[in-house]
C-alpha atoms as a PDB file:
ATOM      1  CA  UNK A   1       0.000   0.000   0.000  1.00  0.00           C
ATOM      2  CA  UNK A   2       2.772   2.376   0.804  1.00  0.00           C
ATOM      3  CA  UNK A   3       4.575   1.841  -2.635  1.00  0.00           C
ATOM      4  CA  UNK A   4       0.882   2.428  -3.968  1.00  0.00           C
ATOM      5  CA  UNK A   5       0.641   5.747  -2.588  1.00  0.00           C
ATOM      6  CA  UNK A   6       4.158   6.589  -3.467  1.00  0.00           C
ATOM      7  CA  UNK A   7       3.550   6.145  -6.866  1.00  0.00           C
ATOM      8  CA  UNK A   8       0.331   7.999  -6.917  1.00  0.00           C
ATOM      9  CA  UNK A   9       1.997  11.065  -5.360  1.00  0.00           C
ATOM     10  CA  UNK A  10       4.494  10.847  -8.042  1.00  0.00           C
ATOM     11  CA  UNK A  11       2.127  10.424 -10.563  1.00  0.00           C
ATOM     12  CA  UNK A  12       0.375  13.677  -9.618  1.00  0.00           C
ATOM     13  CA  UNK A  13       3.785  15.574  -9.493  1.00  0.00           C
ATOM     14  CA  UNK A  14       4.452  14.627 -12.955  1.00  0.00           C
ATOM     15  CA  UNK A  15       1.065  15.554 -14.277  1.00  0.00           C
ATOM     16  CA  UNK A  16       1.507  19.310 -12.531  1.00  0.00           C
ATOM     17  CA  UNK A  17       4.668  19.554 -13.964  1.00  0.00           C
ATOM     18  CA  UNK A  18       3.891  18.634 -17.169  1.00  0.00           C
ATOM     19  CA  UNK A  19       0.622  21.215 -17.185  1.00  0.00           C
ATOM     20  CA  UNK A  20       2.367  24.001 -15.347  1.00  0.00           C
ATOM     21  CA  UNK A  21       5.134  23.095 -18.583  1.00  0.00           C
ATOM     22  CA  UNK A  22       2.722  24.010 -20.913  1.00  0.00           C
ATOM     23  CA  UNK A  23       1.392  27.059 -19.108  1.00  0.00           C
ATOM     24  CA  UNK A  24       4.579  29.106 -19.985  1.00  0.00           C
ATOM     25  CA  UNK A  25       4.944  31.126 -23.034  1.00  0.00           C
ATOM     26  CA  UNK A  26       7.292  30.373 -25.777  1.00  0.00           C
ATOM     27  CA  UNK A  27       9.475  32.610 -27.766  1.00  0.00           C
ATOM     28  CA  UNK A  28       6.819  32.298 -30.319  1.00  0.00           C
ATOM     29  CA  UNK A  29       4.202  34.043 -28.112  1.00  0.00           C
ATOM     30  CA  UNK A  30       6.849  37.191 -27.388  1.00  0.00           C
ATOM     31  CA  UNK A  31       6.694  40.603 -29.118  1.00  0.00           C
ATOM     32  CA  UNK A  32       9.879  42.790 -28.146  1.00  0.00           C
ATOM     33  CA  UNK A  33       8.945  46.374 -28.194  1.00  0.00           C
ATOM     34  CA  UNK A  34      11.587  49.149 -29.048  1.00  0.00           C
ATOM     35  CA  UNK A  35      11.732  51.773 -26.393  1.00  0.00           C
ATOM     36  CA  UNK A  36      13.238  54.250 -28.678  1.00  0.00           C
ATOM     37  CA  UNK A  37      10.271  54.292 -30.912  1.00  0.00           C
ATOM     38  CA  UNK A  38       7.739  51.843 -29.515  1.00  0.00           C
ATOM     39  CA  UNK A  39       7.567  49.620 -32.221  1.00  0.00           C
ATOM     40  CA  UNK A  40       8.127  45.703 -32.865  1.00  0.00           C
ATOM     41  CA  UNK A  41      11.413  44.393 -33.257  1.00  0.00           C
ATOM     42  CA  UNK A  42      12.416  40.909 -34.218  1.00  0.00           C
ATOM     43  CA  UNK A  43      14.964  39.321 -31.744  1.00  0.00           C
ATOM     44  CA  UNK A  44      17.976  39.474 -34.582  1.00  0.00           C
ATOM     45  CA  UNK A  45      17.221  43.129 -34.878  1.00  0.00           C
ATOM     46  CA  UNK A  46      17.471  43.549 -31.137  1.00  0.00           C
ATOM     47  CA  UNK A  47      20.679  41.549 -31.049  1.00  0.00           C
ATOM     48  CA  UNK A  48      22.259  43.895 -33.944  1.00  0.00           C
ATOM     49  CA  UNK A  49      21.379  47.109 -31.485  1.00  0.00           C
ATOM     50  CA  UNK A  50      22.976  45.369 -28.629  1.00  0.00           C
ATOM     51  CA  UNK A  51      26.123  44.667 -30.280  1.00  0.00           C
ATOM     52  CA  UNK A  52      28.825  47.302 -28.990  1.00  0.00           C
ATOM     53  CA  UNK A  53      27.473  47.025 -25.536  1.00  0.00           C
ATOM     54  CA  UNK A  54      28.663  45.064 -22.630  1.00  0.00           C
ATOM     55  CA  UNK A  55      25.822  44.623 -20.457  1.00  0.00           C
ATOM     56  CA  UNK A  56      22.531  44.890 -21.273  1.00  0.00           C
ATOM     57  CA  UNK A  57      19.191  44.881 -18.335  1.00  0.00           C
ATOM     58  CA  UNK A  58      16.431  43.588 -19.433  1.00  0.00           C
ATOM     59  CA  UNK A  59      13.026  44.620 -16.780  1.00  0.00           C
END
């Protein structure tokens, strides 16, 4: 009975995991806005701004 209920528990951790998994947004689902002129920008375009800088802060 106790390996029973083990395996249950685990069961039930798995399934959460897997649904809280596929709760999150992808990359897909992101739009990067420009603060300079508040427009779409693709993540290659962003990359190409960010080029001669060190760190960047992302909020």
């Amino acid at each position: 009975m106790k390996r029973f209920l083990k395996f249950l528990c685990m069961c039930l951790i798995m399934s959460m995991a897997e649904s809280a998994h596929a709760a999150l947004p992808t990359v897909k689902d992101t739009v990067i806005i420009s603060a300079a002129d508040r427009k779409a920008v693709t993540l290659a375009e962003m990359a190409e701004n960010f080029v001669d800088y060190d760190v960047v802060f992302f909020f």
